[in-house]
C-alpha atoms as a PDB file:
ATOM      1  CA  UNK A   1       0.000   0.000   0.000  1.00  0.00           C
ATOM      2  CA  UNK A   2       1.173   3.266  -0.681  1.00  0.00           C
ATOM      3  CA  UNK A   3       1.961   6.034   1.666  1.00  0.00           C
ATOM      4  CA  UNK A   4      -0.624   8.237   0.332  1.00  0.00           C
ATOM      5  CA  UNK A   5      -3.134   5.300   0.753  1.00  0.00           C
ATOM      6  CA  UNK A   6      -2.225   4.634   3.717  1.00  0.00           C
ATOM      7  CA  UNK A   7      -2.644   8.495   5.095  1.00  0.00           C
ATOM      8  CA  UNK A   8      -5.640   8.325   3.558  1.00  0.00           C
ATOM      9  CA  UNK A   9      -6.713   5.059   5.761  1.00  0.00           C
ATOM     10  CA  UNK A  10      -5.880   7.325   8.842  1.00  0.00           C
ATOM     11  CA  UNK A  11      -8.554  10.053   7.767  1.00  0.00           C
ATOM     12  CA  UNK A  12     -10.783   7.566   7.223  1.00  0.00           C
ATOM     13  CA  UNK A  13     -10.146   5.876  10.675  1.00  0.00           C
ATOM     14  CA  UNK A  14     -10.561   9.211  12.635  1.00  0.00           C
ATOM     15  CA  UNK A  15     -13.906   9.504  10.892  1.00  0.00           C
ATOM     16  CA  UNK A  16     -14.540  10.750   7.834  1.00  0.00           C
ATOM     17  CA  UNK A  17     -17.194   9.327   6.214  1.00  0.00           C
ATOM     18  CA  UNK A  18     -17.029  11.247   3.404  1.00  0.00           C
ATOM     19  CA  UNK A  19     -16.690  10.041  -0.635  1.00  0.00           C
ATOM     20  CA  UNK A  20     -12.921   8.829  -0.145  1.00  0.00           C
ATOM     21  CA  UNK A  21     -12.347  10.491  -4.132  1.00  0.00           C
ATOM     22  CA  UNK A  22     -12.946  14.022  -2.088  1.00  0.00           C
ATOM     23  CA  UNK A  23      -9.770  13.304  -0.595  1.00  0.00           C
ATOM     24  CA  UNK A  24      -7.044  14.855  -3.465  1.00  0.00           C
ATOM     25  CA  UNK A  25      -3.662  15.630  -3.089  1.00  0.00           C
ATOM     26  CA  UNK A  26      -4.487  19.046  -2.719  1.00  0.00           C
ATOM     27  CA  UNK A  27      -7.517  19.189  -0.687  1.00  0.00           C
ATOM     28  CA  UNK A  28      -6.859  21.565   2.469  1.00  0.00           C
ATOM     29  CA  UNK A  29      -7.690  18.944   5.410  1.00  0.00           C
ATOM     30  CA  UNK A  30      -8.205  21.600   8.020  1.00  0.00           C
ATOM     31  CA  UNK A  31      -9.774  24.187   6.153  1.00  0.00           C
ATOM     32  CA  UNK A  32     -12.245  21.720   4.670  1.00  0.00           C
ATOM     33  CA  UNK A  33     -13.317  20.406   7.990  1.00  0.00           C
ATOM     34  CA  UNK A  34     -11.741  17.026   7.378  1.00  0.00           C
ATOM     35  CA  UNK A  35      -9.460  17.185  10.578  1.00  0.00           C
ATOM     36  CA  UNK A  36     -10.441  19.953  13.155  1.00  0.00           C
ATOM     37  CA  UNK A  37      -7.891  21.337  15.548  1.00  0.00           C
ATOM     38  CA  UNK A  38      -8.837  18.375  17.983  1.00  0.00           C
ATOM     39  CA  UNK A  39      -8.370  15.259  15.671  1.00  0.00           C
ATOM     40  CA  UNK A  40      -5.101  17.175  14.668  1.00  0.00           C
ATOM     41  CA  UNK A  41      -3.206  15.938  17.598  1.00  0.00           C
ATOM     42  CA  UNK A  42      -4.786  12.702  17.228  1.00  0.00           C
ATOM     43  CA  UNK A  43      -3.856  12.374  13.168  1.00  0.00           C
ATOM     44  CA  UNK A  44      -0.681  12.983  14.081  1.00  0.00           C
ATOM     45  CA  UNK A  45      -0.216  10.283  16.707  1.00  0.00           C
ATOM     46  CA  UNK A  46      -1.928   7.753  14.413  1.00  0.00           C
ATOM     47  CA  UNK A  47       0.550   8.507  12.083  1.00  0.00           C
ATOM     48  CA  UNK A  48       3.381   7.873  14.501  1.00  0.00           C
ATOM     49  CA  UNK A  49       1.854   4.758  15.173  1.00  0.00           C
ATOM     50  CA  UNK A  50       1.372   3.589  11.720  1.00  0.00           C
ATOM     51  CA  UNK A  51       4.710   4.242   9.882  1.00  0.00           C
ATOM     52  CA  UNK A  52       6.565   4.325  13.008  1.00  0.00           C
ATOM     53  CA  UNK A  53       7.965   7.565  13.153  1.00  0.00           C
ATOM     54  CA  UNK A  54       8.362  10.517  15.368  1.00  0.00           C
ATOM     55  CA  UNK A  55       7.008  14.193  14.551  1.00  0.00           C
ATOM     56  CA  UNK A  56       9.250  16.559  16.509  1.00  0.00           C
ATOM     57  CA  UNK A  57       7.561  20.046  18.585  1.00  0.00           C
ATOM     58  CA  UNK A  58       8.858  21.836  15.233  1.00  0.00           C
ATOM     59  CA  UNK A  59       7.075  20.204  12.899  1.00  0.00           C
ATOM     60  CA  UNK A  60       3.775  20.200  14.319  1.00  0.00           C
ATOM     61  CA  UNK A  61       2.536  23.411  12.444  1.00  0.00           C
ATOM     62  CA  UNK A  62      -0.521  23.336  10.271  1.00  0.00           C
ATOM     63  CA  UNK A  63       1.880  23.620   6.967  1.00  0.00           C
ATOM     64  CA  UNK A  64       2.565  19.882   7.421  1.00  0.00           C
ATOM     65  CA  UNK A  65      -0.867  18.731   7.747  1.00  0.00           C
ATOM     66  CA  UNK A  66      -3.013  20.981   5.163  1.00  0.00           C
ATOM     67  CA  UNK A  67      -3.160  18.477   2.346  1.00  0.00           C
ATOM     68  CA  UNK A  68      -2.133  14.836   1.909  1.00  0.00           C
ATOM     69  CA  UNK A  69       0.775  16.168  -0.181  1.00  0.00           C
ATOM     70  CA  UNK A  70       1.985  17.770   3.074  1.00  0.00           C
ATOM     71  CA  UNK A  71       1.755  14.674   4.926  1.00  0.00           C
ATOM     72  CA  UNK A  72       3.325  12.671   2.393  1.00  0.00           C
ATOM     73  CA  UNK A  73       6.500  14.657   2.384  1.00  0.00           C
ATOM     74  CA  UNK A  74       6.497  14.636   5.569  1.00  0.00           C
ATOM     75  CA  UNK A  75       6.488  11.210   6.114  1.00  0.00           C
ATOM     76  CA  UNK A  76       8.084  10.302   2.838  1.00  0.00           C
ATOM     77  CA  UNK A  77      10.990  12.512   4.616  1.00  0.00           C
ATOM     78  CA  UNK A  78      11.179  10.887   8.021  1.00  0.00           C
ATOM     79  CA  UNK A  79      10.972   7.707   6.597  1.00  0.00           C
ATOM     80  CA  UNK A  80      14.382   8.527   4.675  1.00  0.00           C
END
């Protein structure tokens, strides 16, 4: 499974119930009322959980979380 796929699994799992095809690349999460401010903290510890890294204090800013594209970088830069 893909990283994007799987990101997109998280969303899903915090409870979006949503058509999954809303959820592009580009789609502003927060803004769109996908993840509020209090799933935020919760997205991000799923997604420690699932790919088994660590987000540091610094990168917890709403830049890295916007879109799926955000995340992926992210992640796709943690993971090395």
């Amino acid at each position: 499974m893909e990283i994007r796929d799987r990101i997109i699994a998280v969303v899903v799992d915090l409870g979006w119930d949503g058509d999954v095809a809303a959820l592009t690349d580009d789609l502003d999460l927060i803004e769109s009322g996908v993840i509020d401010s209090l799933r935020l903290i919760t997205f991000v510890n799923l997604l420690e959980e699932r790919f088994g890294v660590t987000v540091d204090d610094r990168e917890l800013h709403a830049e890295n979380f916007e879109t799926i594209r955000a995340v992926q970088e992210l992640l796709v830069a943690k993971l090395g």
